[in-house]
PDB file of N, CA and C in Angstrom:
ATOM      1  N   UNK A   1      26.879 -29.761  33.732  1.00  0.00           N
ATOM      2  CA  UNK A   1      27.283 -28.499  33.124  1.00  0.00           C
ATOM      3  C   UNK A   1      28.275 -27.779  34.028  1.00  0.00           C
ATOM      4  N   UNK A   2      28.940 -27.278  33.377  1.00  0.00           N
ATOM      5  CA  UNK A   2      29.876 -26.160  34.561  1.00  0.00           C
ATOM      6  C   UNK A   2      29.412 -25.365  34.917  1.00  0.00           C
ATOM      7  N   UNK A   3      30.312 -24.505  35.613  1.00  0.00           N
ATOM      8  CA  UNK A   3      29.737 -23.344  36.734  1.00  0.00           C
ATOM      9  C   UNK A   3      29.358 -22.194  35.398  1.00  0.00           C
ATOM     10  N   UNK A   4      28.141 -21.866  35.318  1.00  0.00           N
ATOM     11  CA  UNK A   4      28.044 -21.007  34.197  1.00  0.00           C
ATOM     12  C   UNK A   4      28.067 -19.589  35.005  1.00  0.00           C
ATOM     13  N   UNK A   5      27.689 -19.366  36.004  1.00  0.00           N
ATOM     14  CA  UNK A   5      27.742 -18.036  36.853  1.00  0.00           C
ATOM     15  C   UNK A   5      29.593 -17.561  36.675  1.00  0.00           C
ATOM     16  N   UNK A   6      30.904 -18.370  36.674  1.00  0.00           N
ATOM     17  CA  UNK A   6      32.061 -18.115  36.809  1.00  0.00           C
ATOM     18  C   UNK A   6      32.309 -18.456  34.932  1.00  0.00           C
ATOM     19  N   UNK A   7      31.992 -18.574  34.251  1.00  0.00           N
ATOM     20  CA  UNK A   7      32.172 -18.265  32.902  1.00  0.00           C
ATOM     21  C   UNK A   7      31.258 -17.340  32.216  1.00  0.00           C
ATOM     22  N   UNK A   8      30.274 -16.408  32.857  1.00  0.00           N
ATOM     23  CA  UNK A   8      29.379 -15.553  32.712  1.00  0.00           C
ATOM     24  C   UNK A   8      30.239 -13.859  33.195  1.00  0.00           C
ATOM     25  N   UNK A   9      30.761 -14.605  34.524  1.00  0.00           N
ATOM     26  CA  UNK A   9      31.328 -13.566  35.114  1.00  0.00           C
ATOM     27  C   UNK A   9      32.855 -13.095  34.026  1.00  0.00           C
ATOM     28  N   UNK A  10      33.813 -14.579  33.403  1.00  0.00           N
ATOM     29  CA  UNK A  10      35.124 -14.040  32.961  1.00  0.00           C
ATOM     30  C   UNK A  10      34.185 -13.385  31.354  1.00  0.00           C
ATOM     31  N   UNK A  11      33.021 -13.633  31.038  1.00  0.00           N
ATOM     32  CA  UNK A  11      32.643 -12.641  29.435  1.00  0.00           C
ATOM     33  C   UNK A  11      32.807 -11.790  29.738  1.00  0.00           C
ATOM     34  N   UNK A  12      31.812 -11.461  30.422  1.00  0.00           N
ATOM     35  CA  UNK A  12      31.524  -9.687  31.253  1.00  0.00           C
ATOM     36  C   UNK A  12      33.028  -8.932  31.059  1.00  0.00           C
ATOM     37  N   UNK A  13      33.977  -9.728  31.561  1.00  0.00           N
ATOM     38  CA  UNK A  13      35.143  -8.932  31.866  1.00  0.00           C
ATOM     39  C   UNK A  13      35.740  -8.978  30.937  1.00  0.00           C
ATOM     40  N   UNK A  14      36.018  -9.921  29.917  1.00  0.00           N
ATOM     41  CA  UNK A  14      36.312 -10.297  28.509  1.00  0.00           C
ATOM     42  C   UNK A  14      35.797  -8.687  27.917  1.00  0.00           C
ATOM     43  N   UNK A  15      34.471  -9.221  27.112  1.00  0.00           N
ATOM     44  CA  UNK A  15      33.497  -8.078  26.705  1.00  0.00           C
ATOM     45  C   UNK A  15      34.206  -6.598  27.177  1.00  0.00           C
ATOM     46  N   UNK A  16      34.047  -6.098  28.107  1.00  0.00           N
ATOM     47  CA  UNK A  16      34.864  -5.087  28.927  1.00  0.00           C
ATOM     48  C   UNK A  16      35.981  -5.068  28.394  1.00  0.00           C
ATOM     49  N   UNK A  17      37.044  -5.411  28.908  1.00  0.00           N
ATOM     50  CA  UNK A  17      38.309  -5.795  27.757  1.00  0.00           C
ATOM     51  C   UNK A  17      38.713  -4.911  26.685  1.00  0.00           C
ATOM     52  N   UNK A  18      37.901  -5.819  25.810  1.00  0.00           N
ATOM     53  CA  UNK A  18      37.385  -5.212  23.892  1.00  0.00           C
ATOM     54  C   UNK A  18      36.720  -4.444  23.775  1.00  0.00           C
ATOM     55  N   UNK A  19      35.909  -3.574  24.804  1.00  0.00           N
ATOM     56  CA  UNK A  19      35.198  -3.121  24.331  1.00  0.00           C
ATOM     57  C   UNK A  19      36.225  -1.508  24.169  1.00  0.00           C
ATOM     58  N   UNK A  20      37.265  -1.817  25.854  1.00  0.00           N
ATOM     59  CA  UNK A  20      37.941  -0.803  25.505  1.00  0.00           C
ATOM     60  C   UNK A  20      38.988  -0.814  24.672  1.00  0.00           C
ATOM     61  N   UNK A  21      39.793  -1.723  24.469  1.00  0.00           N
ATOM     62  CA  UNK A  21      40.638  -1.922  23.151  1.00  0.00           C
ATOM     63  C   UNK A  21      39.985  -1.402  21.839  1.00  0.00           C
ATOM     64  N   UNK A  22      38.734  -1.651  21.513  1.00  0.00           N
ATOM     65  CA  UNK A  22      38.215  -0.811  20.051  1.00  0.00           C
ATOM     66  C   UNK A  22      38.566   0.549  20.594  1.00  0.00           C
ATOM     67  N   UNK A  23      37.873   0.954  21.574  1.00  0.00           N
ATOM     68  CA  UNK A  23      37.674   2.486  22.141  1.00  0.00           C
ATOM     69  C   UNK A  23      39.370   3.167  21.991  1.00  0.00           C
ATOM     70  N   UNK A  24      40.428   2.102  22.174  1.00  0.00           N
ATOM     71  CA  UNK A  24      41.629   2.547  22.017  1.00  0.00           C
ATOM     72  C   UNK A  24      41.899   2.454  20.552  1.00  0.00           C
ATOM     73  N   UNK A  25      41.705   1.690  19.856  1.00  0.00           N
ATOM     74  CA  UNK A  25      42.290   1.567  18.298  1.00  0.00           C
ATOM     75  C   UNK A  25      41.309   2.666  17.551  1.00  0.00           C
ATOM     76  N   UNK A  26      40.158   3.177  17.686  1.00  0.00           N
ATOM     77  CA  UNK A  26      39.270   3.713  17.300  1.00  0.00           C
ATOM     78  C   UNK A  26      40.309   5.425  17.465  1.00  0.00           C
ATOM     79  N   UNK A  27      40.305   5.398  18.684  1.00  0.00           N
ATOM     80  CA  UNK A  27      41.337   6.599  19.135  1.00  0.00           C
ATOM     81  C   UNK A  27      42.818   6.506  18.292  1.00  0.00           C
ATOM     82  N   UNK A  28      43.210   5.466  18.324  1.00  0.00           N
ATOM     83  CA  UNK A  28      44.770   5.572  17.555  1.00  0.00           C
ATOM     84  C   UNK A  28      44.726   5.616  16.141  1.00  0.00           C
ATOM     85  N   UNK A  29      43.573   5.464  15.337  1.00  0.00           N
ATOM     86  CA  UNK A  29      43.144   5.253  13.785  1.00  0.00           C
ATOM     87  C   UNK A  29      42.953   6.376  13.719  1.00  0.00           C
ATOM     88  N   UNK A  30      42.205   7.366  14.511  1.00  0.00           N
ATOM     89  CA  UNK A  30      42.218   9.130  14.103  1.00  0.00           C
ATOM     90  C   UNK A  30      43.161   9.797  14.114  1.00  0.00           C
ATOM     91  N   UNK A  31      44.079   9.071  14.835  1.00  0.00           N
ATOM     92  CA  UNK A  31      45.133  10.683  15.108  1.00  0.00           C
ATOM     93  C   UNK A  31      45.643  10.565  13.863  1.00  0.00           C
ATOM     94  N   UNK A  32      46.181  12.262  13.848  1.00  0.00           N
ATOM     95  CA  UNK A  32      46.646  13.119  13.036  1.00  0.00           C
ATOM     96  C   UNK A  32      47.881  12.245  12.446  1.00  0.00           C
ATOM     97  N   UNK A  33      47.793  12.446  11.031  1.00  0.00           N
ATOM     98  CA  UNK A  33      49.007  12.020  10.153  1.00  0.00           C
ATOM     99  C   UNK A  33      49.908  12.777  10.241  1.00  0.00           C
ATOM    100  N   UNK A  34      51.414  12.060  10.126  1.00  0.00           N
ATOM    101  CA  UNK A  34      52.771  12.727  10.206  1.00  0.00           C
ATOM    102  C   UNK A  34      52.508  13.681   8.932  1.00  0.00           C
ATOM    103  N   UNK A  35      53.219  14.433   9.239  1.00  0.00           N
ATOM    104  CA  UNK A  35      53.813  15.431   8.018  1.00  0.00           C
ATOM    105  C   UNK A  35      54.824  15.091   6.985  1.00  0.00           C
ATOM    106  N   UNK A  36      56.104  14.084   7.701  1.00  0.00           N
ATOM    107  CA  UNK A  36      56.839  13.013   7.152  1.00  0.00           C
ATOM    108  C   UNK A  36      56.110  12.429   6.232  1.00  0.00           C
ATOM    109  N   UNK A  37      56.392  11.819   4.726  1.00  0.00           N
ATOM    110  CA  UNK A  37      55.790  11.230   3.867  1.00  0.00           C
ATOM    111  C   UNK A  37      56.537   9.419   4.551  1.00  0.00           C
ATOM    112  N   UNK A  38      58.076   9.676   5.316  1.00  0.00           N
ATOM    113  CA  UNK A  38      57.964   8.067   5.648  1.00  0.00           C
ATOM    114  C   UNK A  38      57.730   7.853   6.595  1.00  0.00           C
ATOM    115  N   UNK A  39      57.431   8.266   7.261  1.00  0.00           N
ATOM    116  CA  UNK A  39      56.448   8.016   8.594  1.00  0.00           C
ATOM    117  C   UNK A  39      54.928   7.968   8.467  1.00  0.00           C
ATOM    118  N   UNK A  40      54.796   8.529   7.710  1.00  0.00           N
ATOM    119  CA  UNK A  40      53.047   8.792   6.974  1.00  0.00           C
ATOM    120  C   UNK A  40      53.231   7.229   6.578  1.00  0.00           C
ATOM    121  N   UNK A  41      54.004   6.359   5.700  1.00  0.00           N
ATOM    122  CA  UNK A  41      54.082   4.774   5.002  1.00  0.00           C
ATOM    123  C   UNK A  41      53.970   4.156   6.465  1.00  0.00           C
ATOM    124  N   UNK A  42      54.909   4.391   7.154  1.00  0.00           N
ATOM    125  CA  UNK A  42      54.729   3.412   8.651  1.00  0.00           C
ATOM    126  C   UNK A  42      53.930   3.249   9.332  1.00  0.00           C
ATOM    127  N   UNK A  43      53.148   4.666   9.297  1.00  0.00           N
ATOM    128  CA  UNK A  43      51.740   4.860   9.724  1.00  0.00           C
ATOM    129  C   UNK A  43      50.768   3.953   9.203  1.00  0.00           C
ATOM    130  N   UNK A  44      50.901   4.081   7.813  1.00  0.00           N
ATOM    131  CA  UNK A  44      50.020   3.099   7.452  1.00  0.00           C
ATOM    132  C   UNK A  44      49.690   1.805   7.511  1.00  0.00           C
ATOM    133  N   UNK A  45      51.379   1.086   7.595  1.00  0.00           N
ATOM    134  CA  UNK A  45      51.414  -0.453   7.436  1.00  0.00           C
ATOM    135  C   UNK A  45      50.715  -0.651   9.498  1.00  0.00           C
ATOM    136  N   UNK A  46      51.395   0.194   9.756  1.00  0.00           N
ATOM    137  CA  UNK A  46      51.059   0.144  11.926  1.00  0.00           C
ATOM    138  C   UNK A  46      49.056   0.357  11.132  1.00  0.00           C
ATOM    139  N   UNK A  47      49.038   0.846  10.552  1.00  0.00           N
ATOM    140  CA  UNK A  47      46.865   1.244  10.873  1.00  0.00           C
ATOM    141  C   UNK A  47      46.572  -0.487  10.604  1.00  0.00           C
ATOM    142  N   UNK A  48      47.070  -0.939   9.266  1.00  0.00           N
ATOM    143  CA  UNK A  48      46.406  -2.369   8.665  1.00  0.00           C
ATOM    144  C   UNK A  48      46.938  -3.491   9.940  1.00  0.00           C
ATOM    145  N   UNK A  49      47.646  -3.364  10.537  1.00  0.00           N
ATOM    146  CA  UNK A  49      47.697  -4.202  11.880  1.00  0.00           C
ATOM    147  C   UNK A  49      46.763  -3.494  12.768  1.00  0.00           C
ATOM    148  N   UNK A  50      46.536  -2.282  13.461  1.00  0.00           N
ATOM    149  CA  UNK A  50      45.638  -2.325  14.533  1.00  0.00           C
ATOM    150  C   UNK A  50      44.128  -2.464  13.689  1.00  0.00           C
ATOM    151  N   UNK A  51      44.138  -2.570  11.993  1.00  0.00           N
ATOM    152  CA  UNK A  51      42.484  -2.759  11.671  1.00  0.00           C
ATOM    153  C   UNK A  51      42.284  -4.257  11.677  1.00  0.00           C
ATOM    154  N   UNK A  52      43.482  -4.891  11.678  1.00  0.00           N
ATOM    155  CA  UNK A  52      43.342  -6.700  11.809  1.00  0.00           C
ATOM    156  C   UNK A  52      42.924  -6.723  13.571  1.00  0.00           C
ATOM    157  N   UNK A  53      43.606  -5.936  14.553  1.00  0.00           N
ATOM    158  CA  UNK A  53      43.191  -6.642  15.477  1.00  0.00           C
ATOM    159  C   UNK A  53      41.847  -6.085  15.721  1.00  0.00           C
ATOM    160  N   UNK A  54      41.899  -4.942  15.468  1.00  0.00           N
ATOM    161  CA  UNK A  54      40.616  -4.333  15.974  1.00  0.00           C
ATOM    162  C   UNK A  54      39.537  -5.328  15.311  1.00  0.00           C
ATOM    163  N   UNK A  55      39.199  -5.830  14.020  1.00  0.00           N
ATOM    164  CA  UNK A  55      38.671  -6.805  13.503  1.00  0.00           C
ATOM    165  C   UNK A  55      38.317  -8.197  14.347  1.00  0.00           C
ATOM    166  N   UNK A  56      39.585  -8.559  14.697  1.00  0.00           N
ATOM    167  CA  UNK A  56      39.288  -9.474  15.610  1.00  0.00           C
ATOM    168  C   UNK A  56      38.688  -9.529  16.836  1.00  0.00           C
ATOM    169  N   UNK A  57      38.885  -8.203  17.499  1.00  0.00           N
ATOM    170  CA  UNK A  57      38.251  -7.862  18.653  1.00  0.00           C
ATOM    171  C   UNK A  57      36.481  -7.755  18.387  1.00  0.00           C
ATOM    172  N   UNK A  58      36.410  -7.780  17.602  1.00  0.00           N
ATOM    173  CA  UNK A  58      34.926  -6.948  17.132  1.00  0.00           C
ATOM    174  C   UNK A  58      34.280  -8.823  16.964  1.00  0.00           C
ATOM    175  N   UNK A  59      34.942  -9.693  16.471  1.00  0.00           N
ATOM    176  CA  UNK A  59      34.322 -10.863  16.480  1.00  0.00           C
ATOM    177  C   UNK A  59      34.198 -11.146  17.716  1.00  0.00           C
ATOM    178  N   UNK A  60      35.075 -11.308  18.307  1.00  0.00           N
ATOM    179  CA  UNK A  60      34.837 -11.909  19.878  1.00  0.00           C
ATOM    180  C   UNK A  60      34.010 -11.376  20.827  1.00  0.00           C
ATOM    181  N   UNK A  61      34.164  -9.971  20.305  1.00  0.00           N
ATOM    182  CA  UNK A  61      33.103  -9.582  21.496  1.00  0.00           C
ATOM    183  C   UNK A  61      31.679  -9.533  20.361  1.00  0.00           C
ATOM    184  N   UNK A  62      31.071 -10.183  19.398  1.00  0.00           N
ATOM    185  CA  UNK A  62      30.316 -10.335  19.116  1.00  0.00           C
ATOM    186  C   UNK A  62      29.792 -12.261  19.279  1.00  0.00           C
ATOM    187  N   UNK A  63      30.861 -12.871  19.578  1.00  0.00           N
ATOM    188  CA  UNK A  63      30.467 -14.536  20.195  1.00  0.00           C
ATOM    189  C   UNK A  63      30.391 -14.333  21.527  1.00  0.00           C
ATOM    190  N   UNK A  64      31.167 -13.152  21.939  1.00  0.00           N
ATOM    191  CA  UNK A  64      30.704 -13.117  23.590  1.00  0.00           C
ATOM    192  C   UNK A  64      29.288 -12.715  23.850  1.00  0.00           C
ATOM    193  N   UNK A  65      28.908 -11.900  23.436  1.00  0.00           N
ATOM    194  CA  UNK A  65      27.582 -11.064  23.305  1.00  0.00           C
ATOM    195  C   UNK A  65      26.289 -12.290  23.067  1.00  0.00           C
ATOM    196  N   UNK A  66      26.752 -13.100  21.757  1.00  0.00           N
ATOM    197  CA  UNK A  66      25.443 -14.106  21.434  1.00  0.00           C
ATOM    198  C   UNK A  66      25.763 -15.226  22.736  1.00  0.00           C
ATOM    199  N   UNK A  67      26.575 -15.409  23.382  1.00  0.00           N
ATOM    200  CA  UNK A  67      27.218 -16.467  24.221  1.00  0.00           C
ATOM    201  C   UNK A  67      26.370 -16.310  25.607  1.00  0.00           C
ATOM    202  N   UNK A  68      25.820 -14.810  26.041  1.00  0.00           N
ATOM    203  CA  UNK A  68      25.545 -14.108  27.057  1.00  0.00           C
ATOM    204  C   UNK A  68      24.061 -14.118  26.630  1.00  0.00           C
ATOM    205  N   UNK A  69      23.722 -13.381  25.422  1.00  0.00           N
ATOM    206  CA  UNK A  69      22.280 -13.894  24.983  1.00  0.00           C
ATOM    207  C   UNK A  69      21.674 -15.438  25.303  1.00  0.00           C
ATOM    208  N   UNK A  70      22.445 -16.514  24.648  1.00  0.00           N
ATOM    209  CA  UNK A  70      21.988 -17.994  25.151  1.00  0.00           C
ATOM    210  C   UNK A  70      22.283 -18.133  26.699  1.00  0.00           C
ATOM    211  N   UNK A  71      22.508 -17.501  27.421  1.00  0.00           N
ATOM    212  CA  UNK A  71      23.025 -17.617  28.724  1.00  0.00           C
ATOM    213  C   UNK A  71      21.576 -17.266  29.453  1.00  0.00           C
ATOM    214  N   UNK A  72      21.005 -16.067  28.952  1.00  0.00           N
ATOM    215  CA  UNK A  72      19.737 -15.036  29.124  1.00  0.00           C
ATOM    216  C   UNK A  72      18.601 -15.936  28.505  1.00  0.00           C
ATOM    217  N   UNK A  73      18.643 -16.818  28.018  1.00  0.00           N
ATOM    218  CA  UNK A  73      17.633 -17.463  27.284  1.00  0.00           C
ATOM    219  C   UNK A  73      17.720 -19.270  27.278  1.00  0.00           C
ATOM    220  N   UNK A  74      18.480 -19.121  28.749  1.00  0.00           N
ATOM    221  CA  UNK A  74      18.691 -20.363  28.850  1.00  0.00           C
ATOM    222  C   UNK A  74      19.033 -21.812  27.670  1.00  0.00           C
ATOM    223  N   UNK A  75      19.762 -21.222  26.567  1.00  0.00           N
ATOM    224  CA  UNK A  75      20.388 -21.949  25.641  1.00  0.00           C
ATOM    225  C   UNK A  75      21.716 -22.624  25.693  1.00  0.00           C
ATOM    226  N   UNK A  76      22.367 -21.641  26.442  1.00  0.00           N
ATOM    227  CA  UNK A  76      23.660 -21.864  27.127  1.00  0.00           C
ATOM    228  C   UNK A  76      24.043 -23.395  27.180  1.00  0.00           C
ATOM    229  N   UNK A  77      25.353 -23.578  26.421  1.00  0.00           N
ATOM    230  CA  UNK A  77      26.035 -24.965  26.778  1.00  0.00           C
ATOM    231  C   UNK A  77      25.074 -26.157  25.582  1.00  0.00           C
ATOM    232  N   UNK A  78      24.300 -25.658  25.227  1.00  0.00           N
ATOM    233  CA  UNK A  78      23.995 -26.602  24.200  1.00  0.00           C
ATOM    234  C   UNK A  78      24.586 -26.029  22.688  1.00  0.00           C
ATOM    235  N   UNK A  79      24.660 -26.931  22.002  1.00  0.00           N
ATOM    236  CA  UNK A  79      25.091 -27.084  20.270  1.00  0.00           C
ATOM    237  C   UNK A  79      24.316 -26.324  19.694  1.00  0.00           C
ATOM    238  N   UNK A  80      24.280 -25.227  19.046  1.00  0.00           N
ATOM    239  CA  UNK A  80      22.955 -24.804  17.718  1.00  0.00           C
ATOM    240  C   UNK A  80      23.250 -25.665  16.347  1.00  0.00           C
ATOM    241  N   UNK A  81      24.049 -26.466  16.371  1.00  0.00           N
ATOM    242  CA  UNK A  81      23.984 -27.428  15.334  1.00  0.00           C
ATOM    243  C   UNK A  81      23.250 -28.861  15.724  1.00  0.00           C
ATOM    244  N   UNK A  82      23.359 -29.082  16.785  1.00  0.00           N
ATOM    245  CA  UNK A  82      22.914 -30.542  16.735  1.00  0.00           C
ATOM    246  C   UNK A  82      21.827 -30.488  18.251  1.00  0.00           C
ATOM    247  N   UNK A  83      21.845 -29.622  19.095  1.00  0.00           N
ATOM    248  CA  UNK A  83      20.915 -29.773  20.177  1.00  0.00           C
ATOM    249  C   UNK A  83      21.817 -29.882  21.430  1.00  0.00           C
ATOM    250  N   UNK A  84      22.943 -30.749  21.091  1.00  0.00           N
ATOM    251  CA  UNK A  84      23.033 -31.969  21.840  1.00  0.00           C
ATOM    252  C   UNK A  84      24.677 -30.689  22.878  1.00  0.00           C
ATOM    253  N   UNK A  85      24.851 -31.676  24.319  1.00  0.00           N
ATOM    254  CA  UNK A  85      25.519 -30.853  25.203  1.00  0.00           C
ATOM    255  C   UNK A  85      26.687 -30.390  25.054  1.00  0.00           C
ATOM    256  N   UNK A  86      27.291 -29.577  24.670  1.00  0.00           N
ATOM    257  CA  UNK A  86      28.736 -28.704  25.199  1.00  0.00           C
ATOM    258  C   UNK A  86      29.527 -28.973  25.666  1.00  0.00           C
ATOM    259  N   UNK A  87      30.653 -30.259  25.593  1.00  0.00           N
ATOM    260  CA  UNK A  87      31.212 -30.673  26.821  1.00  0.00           C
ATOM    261  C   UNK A  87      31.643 -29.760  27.765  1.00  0.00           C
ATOM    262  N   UNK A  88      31.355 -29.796  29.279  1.00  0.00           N
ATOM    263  CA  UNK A  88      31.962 -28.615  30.051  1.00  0.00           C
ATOM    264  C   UNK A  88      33.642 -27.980  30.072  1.00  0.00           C
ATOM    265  N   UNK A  89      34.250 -29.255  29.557  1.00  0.00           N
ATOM    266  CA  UNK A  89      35.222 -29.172  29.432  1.00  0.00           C
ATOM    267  C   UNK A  89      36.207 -27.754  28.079  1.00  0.00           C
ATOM    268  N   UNK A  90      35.281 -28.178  26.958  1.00  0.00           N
ATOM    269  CA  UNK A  90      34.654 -26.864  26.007  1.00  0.00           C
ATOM    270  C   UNK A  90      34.455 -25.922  26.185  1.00  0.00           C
ATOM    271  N   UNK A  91      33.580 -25.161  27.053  1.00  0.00           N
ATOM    272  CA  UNK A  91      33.007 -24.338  27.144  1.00  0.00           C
ATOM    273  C   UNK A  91      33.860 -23.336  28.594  1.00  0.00           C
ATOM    274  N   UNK A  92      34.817 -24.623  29.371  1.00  0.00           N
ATOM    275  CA  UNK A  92      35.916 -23.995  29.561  1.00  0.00           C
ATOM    276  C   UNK A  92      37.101 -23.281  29.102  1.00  0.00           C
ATOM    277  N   UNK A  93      37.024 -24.119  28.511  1.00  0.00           N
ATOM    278  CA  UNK A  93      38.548 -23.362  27.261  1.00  0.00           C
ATOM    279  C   UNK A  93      37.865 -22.274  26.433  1.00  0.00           C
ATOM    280  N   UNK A  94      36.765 -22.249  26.076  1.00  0.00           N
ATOM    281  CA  UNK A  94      36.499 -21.178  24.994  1.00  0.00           C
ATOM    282  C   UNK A  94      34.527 -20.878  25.481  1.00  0.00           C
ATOM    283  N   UNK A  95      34.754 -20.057  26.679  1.00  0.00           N
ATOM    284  CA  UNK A  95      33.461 -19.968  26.836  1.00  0.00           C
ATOM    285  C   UNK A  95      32.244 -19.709  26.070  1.00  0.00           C
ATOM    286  N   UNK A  96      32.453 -18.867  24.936  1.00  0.00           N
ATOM    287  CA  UNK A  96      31.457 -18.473  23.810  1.00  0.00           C
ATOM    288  C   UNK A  96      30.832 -19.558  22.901  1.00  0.00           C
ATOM    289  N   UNK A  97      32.199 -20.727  23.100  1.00  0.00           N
ATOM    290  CA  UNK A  97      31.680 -21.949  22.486  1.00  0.00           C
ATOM    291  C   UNK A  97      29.910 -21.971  21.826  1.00  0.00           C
ATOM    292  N   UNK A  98      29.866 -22.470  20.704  1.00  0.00           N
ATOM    293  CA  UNK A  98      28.164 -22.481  20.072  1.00  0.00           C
ATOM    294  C   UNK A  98      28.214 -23.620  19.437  1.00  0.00           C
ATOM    295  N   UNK A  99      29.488 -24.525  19.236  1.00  0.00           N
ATOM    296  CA  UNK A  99      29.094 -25.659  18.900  1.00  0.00           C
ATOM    297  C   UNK A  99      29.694 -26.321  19.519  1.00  0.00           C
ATOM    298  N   UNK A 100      29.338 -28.123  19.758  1.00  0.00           N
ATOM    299  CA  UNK A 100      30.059 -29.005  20.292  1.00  0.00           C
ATOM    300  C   UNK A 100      30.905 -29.147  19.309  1.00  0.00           C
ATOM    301  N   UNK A 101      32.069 -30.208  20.153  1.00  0.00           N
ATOM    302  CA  UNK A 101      33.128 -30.768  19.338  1.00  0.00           C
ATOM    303  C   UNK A 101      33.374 -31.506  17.954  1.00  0.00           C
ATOM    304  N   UNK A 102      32.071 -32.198  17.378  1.00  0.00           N
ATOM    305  CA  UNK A 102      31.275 -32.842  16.799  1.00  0.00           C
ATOM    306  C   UNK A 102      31.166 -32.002  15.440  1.00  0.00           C
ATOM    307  N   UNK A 103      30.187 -31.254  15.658  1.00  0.00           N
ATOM    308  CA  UNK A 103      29.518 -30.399  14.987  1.00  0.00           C
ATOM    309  C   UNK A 103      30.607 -29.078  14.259  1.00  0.00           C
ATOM    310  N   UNK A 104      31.412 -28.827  15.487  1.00  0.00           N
ATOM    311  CA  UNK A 104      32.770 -27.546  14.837  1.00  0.00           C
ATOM    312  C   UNK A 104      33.928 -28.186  13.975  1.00  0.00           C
ATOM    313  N   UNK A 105      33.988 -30.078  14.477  1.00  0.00           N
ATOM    314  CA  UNK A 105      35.297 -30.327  13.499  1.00  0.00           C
ATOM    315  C   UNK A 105      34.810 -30.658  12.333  1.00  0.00           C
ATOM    316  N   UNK A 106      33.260 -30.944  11.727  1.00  0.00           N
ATOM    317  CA  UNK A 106      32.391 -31.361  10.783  1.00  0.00           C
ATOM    318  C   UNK A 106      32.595 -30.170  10.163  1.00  0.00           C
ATOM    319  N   UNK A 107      32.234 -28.848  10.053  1.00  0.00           N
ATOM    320  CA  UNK A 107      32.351 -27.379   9.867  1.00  0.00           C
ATOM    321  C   UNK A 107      33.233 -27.097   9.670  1.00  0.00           C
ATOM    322  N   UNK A 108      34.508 -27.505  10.377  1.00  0.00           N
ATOM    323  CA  UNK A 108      36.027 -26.999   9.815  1.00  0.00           C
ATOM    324  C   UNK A 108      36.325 -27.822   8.397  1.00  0.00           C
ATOM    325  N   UNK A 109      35.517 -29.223   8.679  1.00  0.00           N
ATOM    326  CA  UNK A 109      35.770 -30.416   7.464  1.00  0.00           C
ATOM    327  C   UNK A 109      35.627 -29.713   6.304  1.00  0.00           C
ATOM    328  N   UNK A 110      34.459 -29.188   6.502  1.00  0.00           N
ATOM    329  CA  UNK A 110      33.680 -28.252   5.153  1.00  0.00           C
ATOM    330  C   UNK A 110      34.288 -27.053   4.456  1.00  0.00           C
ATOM    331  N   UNK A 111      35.132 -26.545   5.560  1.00  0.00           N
ATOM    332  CA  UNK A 111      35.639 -25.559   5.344  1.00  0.00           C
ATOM    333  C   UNK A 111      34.933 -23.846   5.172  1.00  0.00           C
TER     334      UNK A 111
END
């Protein structure tokens, strides 16, 4: 298995991250609307991009979160589809990883 203490440590900071990026888009989604009716339109199309990323942020730091849970519960690095190990190599590139290689391209198969 890999060093799970140094992919424990980059979530934490990950997590951290996003957590303040929402805290920023959360802040930039309130402010006050232009008075301008076309700037008020620009405003809008700029909100549906920071609600896509903010969206995205909100997933990741929710695979980081269950990623840190199996970490806490000694699940860490195994498959919840099949049992079976995580290549370390995996779980480098995408620490939150929850399935092996196996099991995620079977799932993408499916669609």
């Amino acid at each position: 298995m890999s060093d799970h203490n140094k992919l424990r440590d980059w979530m934490l900071n990950r997590r951290d991250e996003l957590s303040e990026r929402l805290h920023n888009i959360k802040k930039d989604v309130t402010r006050k609307a232009s008075a301008d009716w076309s700037e008020q339109a620009q405003e809008r199309e700029n909100d549906e991009v920071i609600d896509a990323l903010g969206n995205e942020a909100k997933i990741e730091l929710n695979k980081i979160n269950l990623a840190l849970d199996r970490m806490n519960n000694d699940d860490y690095g195994y498959c919840v589809g099949c049992g079976g190990e995580i290549a370390p190599a995996r779980l480098e590139a995408m620490p939150y990883a929850d399935l092996c290689i196996k099991c995620a391209e079977a799932r993408d198969a499916r669609g």
